[in-house]
PDB file of N, CA and C in Angstrom:
ATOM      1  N   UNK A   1       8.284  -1.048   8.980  1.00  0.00           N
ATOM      2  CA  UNK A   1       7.059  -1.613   9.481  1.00  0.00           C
ATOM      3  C   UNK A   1       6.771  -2.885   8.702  1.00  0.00           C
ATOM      4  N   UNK A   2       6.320  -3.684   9.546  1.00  0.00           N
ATOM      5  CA  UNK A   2       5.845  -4.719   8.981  1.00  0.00           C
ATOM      6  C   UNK A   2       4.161  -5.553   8.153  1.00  0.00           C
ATOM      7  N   UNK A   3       3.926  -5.684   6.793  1.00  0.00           N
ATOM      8  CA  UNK A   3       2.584  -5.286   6.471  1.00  0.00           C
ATOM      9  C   UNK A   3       2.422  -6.911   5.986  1.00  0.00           C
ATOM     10  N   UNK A   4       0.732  -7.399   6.768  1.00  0.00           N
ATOM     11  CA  UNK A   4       0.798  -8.594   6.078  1.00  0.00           C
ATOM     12  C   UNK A   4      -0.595  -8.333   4.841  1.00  0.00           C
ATOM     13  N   UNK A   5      -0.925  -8.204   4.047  1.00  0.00           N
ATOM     14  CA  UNK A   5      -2.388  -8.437   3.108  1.00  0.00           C
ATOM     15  C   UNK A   5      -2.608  -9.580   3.112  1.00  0.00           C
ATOM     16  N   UNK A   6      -4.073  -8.988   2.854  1.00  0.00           N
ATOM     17  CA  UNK A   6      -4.918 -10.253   2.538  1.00  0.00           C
ATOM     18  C   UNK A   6      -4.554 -10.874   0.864  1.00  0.00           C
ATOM     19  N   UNK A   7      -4.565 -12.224   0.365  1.00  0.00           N
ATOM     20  CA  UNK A   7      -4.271 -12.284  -0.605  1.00  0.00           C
ATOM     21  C   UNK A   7      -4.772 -12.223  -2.011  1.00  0.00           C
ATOM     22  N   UNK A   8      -6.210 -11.690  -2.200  1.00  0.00           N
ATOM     23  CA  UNK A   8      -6.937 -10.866  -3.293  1.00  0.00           C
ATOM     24  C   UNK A   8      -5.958  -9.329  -3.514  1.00  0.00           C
ATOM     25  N   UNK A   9      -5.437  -8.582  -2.624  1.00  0.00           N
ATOM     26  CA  UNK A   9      -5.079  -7.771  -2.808  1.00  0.00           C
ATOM     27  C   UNK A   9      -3.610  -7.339  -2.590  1.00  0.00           C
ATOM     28  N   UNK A  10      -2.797  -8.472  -2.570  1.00  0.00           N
ATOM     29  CA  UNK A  10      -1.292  -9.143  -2.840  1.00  0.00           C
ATOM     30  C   UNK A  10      -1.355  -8.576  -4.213  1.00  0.00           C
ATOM     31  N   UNK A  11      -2.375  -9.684  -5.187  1.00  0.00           N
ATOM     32  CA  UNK A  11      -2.385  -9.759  -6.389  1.00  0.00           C
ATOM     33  C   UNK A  11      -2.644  -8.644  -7.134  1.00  0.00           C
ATOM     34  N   UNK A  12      -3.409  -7.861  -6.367  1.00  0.00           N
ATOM     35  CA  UNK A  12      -3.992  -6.157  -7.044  1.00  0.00           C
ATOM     36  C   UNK A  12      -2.339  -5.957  -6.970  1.00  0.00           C
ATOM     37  N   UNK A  13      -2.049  -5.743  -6.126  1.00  0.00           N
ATOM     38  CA  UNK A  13      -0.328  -4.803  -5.976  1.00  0.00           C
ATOM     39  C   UNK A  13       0.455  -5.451  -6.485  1.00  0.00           C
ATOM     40  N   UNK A  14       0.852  -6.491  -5.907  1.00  0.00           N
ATOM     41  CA  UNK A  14       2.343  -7.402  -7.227  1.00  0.00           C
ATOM     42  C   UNK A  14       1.454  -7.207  -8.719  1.00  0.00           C
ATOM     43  N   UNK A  15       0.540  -6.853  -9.092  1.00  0.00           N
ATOM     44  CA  UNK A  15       0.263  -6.468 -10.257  1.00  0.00           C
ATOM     45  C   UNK A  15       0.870  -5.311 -10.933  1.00  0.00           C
ATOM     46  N   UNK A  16       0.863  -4.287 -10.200  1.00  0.00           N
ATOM     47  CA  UNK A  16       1.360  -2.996 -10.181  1.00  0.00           C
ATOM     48  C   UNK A  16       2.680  -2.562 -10.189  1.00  0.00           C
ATOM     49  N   UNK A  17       3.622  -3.386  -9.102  1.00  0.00           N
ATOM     50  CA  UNK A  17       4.841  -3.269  -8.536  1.00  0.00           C
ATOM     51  C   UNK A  17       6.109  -4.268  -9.606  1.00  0.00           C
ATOM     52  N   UNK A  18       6.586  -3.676  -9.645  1.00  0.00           N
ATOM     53  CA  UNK A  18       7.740  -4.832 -10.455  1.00  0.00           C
ATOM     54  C   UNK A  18       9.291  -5.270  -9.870  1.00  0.00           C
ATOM     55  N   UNK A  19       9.408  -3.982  -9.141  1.00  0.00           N
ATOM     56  CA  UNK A  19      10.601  -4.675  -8.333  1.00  0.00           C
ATOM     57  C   UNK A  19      10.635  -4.235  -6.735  1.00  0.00           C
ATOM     58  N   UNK A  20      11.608  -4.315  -6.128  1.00  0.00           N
ATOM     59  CA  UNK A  20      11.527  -3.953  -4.382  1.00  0.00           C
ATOM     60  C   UNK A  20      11.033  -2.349  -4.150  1.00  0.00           C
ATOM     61  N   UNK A  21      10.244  -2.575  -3.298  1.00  0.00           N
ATOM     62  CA  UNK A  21      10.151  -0.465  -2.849  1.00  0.00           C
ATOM     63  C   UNK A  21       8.662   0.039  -4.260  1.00  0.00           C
ATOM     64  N   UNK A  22       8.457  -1.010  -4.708  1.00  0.00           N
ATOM     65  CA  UNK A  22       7.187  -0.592  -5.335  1.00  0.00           C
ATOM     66  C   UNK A  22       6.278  -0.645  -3.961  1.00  0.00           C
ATOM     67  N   UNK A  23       6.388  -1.587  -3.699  1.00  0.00           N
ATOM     68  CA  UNK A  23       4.640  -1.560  -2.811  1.00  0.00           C
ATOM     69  C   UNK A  23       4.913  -0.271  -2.082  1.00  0.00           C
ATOM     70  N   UNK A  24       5.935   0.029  -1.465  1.00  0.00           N
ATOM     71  CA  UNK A  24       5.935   1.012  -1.000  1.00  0.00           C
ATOM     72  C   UNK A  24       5.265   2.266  -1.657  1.00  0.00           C
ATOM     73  N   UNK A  25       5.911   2.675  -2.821  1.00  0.00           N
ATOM     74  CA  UNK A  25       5.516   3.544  -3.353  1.00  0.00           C
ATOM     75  C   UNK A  25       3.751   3.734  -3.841  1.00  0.00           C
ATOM     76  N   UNK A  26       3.341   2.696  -3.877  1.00  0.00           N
ATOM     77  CA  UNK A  26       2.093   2.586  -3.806  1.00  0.00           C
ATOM     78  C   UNK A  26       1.164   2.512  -3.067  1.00  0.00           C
ATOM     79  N   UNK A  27       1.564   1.949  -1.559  1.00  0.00           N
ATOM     80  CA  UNK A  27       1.429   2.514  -0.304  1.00  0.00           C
ATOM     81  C   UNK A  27       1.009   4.233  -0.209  1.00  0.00           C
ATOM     82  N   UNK A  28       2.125   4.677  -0.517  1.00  0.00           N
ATOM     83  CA  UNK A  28       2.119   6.267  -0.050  1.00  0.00           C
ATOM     84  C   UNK A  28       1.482   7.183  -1.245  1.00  0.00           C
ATOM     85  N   UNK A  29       1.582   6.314  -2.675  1.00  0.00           N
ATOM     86  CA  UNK A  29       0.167   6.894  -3.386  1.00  0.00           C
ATOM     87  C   UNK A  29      -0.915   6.932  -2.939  1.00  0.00           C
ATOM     88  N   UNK A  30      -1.768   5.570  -2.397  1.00  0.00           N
ATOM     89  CA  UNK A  30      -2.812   5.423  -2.398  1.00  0.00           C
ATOM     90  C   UNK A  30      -3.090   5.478  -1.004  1.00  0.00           C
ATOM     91  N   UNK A  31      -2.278   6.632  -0.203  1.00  0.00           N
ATOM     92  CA  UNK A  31      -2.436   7.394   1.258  1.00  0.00           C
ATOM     93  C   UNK A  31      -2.665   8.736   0.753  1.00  0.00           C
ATOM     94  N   UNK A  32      -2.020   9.145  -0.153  1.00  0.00           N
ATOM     95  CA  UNK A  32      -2.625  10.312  -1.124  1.00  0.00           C
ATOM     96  C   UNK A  32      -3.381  10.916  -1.343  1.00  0.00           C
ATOM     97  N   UNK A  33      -3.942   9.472  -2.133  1.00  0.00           N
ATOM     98  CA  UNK A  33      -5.486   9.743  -3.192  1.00  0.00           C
ATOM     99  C   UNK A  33      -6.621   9.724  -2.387  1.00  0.00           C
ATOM    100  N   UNK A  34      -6.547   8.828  -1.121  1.00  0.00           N
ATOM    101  CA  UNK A  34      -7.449   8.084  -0.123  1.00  0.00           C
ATOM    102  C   UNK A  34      -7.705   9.249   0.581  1.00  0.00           C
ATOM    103  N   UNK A  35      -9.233   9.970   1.168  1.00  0.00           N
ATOM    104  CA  UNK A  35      -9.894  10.482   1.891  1.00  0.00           C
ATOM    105  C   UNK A  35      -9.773   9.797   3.266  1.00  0.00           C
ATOM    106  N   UNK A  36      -9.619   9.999   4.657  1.00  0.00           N
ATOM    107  CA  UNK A  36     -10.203   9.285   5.900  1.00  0.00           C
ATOM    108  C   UNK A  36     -11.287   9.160   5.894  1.00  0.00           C
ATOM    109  N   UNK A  37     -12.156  10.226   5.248  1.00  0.00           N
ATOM    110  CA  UNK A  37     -13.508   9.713   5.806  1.00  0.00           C
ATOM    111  C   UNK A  37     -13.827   8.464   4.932  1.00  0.00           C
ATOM    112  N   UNK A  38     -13.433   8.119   3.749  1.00  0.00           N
ATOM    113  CA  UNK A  38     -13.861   7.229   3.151  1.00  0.00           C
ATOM    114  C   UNK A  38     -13.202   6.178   3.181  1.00  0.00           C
ATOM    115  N   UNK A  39     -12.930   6.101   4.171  1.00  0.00           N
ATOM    116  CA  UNK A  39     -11.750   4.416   4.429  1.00  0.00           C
ATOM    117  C   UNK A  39     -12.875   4.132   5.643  1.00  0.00           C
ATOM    118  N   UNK A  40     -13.198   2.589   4.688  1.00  0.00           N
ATOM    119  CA  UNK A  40     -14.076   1.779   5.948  1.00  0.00           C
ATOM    120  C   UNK A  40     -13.042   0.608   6.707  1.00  0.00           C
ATOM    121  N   UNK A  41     -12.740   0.844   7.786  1.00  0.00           N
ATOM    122  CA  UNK A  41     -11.324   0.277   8.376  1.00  0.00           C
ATOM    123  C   UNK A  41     -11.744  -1.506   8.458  1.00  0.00           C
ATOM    124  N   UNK A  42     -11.002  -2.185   8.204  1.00  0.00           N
ATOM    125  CA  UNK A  42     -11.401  -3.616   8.184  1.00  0.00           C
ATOM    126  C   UNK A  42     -10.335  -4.352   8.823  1.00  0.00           C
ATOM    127  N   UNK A  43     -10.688  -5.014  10.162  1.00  0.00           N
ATOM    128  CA  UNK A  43      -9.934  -5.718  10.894  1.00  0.00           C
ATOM    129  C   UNK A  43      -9.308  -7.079  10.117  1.00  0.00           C
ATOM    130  N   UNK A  44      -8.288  -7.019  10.625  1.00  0.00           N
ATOM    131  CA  UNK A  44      -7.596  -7.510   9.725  1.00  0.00           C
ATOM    132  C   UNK A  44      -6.672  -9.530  10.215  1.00  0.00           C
ATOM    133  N   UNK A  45      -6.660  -8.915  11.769  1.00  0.00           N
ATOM    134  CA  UNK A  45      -5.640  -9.211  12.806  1.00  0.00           C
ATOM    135  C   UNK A  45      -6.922 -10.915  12.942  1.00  0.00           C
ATOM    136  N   UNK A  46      -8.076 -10.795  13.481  1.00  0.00           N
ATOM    137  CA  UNK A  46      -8.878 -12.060  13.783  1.00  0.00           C
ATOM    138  C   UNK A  46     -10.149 -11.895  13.027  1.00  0.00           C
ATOM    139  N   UNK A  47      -9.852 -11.494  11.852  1.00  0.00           N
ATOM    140  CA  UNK A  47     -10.864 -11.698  10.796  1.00  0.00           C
ATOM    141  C   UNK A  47     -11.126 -13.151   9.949  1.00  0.00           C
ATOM    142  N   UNK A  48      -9.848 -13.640  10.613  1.00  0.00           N
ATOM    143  CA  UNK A  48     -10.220 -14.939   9.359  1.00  0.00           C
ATOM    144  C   UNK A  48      -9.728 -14.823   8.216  1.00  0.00           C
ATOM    145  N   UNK A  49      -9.161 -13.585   7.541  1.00  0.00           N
ATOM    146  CA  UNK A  49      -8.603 -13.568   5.945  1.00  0.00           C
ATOM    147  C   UNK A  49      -7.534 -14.378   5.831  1.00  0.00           C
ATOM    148  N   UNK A  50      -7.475 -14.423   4.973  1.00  0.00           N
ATOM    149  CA  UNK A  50      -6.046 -15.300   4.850  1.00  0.00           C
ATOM    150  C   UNK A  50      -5.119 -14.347   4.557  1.00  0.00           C
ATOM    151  N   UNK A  51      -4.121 -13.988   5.123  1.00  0.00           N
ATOM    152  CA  UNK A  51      -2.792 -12.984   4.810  1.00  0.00           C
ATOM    153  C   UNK A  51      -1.872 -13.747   3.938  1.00  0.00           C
ATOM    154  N   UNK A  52      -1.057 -12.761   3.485  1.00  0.00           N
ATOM    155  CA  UNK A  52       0.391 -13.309   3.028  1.00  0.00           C
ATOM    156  C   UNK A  52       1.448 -13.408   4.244  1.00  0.00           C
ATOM    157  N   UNK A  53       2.665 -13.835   3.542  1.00  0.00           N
ATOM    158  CA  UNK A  53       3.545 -13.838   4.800  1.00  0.00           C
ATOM    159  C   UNK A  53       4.059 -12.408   5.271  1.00  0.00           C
ATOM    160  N   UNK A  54       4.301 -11.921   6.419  1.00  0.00           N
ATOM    161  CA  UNK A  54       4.736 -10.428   6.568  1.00  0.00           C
ATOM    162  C   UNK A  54       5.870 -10.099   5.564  1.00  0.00           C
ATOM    163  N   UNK A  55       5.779  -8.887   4.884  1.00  0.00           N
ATOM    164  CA  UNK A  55       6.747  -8.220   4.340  1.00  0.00           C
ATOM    165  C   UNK A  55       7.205  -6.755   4.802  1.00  0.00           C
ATOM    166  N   UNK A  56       8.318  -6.462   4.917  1.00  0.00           N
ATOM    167  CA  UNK A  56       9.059  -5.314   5.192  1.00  0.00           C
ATOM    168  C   UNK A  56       8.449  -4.173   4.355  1.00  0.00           C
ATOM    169  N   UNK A  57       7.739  -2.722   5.045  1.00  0.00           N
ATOM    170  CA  UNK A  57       7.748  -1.545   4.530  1.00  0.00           C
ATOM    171  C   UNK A  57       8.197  -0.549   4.669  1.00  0.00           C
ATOM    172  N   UNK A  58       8.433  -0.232   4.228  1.00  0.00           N
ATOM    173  CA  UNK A  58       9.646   1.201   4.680  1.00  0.00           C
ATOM    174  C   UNK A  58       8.859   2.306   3.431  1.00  0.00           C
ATOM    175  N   UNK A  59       8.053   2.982   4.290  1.00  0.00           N
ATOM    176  CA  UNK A  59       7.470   4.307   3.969  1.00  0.00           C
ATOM    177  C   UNK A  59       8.044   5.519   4.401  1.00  0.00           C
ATOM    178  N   UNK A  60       8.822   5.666   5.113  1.00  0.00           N
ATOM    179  CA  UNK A  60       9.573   6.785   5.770  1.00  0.00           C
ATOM    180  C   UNK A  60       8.938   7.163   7.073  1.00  0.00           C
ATOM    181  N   UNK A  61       9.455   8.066   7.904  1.00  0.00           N
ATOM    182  CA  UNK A  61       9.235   8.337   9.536  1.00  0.00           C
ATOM    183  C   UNK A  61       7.930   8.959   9.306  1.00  0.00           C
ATOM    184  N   UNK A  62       8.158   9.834   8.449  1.00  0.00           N
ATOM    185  CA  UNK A  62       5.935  11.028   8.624  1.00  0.00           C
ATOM    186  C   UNK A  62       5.010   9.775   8.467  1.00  0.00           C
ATOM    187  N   UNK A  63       4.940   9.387   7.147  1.00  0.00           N
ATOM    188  CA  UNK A  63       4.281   8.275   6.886  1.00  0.00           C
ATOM    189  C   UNK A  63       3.765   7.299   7.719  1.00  0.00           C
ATOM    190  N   UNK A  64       4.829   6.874   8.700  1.00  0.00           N
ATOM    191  CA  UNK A  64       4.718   5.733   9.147  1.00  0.00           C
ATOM    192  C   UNK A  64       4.373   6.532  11.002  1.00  0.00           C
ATOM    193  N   UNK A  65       4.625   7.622  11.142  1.00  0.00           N
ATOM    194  CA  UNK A  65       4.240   7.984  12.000  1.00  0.00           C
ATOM    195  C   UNK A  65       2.617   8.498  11.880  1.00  0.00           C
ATOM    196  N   UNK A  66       2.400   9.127  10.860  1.00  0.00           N
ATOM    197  CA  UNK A  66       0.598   9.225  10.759  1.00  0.00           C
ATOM    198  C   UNK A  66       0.340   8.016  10.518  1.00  0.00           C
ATOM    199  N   UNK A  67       0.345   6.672  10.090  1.00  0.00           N
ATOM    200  CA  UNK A  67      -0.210   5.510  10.243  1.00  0.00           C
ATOM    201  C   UNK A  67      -0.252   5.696  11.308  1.00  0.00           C
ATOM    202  N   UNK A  68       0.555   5.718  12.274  1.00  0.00           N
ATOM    203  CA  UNK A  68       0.386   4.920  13.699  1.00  0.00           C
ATOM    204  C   UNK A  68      -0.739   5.462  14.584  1.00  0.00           C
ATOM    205  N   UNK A  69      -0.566   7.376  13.955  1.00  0.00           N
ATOM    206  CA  UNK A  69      -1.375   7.722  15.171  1.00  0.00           C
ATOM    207  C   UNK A  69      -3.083   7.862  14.332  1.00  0.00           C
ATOM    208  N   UNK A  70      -3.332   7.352  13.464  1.00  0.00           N
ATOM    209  CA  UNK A  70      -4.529   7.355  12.951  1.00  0.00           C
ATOM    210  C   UNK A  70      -5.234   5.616  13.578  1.00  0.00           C
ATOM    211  N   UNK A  71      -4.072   4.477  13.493  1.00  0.00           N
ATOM    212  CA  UNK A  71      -4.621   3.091  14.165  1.00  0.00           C
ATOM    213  C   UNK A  71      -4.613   3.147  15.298  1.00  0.00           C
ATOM    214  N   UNK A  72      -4.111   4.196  16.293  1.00  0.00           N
ATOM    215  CA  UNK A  72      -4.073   4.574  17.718  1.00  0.00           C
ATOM    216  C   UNK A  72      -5.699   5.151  18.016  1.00  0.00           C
ATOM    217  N   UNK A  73      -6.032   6.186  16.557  1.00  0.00           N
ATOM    218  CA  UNK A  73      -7.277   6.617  17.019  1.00  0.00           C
ATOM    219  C   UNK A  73      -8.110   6.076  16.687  1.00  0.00           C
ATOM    220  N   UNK A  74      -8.306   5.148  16.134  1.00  0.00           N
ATOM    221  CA  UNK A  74      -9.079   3.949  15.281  1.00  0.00           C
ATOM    222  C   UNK A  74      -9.212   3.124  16.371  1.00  0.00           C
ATOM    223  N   UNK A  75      -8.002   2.542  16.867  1.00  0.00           N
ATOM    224  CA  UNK A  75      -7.930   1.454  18.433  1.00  0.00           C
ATOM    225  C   UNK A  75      -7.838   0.247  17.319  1.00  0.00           C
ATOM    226  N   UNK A  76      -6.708   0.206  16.593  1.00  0.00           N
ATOM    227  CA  UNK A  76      -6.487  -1.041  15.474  1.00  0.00           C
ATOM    228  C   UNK A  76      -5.400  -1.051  15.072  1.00  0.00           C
ATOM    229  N   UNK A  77      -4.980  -1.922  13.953  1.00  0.00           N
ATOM    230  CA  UNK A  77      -3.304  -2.002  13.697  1.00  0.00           C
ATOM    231  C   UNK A  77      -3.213  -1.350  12.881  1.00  0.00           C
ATOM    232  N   UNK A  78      -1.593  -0.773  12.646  1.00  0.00           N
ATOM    233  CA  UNK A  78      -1.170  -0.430  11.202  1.00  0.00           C
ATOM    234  C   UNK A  78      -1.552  -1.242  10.508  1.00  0.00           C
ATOM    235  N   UNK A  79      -1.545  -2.480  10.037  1.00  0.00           N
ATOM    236  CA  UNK A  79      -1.646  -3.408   8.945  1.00  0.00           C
ATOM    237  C   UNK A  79      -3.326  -2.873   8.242  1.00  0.00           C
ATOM    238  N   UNK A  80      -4.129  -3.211   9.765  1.00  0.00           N
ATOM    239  CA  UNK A  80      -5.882  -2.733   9.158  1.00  0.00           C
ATOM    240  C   UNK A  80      -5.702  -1.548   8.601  1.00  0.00           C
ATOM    241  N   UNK A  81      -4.691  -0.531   8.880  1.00  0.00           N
ATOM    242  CA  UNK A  81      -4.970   0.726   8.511  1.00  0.00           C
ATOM    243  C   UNK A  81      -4.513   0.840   7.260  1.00  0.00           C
ATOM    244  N   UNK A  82      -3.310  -0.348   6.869  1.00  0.00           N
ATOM    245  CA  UNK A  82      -2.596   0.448   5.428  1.00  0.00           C
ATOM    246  C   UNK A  82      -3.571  -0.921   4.540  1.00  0.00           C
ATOM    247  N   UNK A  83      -4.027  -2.323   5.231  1.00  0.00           N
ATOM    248  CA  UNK A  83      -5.567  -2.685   4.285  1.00  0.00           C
ATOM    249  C   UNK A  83      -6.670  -2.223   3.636  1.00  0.00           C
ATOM    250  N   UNK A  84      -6.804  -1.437   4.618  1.00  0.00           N
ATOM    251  CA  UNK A  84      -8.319  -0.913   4.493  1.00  0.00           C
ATOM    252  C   UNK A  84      -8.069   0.160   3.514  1.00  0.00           C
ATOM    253  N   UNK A  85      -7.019   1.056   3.295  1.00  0.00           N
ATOM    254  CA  UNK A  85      -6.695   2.467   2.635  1.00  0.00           C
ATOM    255  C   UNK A  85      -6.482   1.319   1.218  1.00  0.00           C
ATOM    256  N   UNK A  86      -5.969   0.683   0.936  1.00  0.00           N
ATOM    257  CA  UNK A  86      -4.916  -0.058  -0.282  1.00  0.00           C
ATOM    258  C   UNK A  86      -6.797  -0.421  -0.600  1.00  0.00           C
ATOM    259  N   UNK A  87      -7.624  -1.773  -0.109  1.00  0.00           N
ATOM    260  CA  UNK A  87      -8.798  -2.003  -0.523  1.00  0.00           C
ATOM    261  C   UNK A  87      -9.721  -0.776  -1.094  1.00  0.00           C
ATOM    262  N   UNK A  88      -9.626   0.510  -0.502  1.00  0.00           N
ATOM    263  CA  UNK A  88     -10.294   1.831  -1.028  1.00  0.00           C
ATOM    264  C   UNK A  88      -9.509   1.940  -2.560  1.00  0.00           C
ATOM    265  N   UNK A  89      -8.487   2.382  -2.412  1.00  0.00           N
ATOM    266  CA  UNK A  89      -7.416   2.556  -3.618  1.00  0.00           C
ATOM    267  C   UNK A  89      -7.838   1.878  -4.456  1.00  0.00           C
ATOM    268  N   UNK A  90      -7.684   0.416  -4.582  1.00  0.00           N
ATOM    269  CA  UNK A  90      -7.519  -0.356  -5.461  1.00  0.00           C
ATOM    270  C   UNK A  90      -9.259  -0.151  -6.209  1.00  0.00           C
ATOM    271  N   UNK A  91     -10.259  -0.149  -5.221  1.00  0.00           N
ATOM    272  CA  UNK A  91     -11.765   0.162  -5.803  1.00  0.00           C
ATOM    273  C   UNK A  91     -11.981   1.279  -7.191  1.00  0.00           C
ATOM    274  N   UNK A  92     -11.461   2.154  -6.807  1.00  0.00           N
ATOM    275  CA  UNK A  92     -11.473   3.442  -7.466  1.00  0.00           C
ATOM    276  C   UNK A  92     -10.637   3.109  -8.449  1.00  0.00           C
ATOM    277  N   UNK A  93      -9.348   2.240  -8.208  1.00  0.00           N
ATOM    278  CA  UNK A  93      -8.424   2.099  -9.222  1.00  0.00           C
ATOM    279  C   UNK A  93      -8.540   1.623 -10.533  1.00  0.00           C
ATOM    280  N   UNK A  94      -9.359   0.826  -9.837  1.00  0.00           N
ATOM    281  CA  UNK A  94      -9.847  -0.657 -11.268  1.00  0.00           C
ATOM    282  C   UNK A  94     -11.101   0.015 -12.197  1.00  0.00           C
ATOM    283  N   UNK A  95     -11.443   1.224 -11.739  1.00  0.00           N
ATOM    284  CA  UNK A  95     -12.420   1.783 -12.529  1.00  0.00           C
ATOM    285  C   UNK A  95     -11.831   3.111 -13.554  1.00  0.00           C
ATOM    286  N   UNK A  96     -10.806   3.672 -12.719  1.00  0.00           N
ATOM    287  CA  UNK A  96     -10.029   4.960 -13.524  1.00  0.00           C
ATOM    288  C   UNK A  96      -8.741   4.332 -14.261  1.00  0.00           C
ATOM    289  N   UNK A  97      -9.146   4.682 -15.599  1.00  0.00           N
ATOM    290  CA  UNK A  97      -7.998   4.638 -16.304  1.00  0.00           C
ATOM    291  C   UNK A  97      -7.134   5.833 -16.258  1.00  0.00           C
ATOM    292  N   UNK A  98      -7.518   6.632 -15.935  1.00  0.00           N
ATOM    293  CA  UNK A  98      -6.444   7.642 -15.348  1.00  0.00           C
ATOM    294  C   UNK A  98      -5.550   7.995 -14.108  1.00  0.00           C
ATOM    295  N   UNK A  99      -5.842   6.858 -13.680  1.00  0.00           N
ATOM    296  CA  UNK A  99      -5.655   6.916 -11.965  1.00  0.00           C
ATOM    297  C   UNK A  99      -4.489   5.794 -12.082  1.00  0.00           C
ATOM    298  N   UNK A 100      -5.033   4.582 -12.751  1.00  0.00           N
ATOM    299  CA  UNK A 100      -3.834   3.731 -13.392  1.00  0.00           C
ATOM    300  C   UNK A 100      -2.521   4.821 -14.164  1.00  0.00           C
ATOM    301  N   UNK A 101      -2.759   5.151 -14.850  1.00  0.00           N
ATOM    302  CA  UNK A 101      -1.638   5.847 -15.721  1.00  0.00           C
ATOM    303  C   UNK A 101      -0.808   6.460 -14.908  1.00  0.00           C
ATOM    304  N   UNK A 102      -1.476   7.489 -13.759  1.00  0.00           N
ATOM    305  CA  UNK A 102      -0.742   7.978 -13.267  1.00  0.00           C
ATOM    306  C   UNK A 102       0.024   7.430 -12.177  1.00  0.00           C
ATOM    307  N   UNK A 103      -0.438   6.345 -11.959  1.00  0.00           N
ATOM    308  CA  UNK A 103       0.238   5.623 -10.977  1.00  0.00           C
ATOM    309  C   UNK A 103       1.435   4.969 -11.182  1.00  0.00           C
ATOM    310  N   UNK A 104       1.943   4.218 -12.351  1.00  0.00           N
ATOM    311  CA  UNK A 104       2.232   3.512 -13.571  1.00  0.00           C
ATOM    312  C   UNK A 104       3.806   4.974 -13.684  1.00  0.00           C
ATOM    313  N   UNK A 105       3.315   5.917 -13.713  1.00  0.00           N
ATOM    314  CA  UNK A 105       4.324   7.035 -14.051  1.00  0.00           C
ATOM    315  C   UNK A 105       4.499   7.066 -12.806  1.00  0.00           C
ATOM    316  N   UNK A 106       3.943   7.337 -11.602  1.00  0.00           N
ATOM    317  CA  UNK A 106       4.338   7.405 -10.472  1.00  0.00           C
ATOM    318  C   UNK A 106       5.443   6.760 -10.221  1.00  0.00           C
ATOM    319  N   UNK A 107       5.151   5.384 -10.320  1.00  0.00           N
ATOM    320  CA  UNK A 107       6.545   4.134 -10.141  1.00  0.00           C
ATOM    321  C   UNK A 107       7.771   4.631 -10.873  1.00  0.00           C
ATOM    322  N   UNK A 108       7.159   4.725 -12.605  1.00  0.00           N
ATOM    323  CA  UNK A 108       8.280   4.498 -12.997  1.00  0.00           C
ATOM    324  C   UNK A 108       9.192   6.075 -12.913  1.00  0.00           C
ATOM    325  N   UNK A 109       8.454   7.084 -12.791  1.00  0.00           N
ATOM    326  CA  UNK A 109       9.866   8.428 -12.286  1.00  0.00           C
ATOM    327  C   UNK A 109      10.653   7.786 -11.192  1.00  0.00           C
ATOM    328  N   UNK A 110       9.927   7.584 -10.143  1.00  0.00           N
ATOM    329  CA  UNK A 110      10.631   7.085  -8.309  1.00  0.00           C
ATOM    330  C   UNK A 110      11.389   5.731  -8.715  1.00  0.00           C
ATOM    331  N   UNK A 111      11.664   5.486  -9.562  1.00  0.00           N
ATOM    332  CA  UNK A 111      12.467   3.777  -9.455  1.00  0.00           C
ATOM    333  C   UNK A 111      13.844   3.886  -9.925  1.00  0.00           C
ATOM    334  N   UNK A 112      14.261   3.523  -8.632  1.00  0.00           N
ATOM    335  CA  UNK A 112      15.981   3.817  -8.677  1.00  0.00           C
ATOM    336  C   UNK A 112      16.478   3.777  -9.952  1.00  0.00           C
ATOM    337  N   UNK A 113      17.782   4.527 -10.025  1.00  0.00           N
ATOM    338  CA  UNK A 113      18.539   3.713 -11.465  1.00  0.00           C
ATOM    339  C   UNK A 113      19.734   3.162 -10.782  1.00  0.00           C
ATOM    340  N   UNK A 114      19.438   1.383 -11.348  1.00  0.00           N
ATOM    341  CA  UNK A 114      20.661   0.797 -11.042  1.00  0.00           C
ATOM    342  C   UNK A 114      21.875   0.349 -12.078  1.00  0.00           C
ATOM    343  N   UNK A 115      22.597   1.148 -12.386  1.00  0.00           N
ATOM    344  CA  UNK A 115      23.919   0.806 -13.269  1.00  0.00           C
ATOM    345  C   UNK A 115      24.230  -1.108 -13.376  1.00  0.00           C
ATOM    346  N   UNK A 116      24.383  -1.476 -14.924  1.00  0.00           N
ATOM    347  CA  UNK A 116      24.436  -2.135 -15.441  1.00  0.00           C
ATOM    348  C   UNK A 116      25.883  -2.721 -14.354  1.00  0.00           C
ATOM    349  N   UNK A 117      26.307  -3.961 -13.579  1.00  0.00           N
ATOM    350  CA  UNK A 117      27.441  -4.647 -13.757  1.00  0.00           C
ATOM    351  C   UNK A 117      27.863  -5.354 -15.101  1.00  0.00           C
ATOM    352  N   UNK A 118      29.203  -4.944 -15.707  1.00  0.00           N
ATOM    353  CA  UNK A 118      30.134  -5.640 -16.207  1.00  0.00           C
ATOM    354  C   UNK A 118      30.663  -6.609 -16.328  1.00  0.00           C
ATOM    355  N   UNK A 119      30.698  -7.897 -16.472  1.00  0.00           N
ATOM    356  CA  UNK A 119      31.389  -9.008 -16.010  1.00  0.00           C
ATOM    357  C   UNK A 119      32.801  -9.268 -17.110  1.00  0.00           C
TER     358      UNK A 119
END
């Protein structure tokens, strides 16, 4: 799937993320932690924000299949849907230092190991 952000909250996540398949993983944390009822959905598409350029997500088939059918029942995009959840996240985030930590470990268990090349 393809996700564009707004760019206040680029910077929350490339904060977080250090190499490819982070955002992801932070994506599907902060689908987690995130309540529906407490996601205030924010159009995203002719709002006027300024986006980044689209980037590739690859959350896996469940994932990306409950996105779809939650912006189906919403009547909005995936993008508003994985905005609006990431803008909740990040609220709560910047206030728990425990919510950081665990997130922080989150990444770093899930992050591939890539063997050293030799030259």
């Amino acid at each position: 799937m393809t996700l564009r952000l707004p760019l206040d909250l680029r910077e929350a996540v490339t904060e977080e993320s250090r190499v490819k398949g982070d955002l992801a993983k932070i994506v599907l944390f902060a689908l987690d932690r995130v309540e529906k009822q407490e996601v205030k959905i924010k159009q995203t598409r002719k709002a006027g924000l300024p986006l980044t350029n689209p980037q590739l997500l690859h959350v896996g088939s469940e994932a990306r299949l409950e996105l779809k059918a939650w912006a189906e029942e919403e009547g909005v995009s995936v993008n508003a849907i994985v905005v609006s959840v990431l803008e909740t996240f990040f609220k709560r985030f910047k206030k728990s230092k425990a919510l950081r930590a665990e997130l922080r470990m989150e990444i770093r268990e899930r992050r591939e190991f890539m063997p050293v090349k030799n030259s």
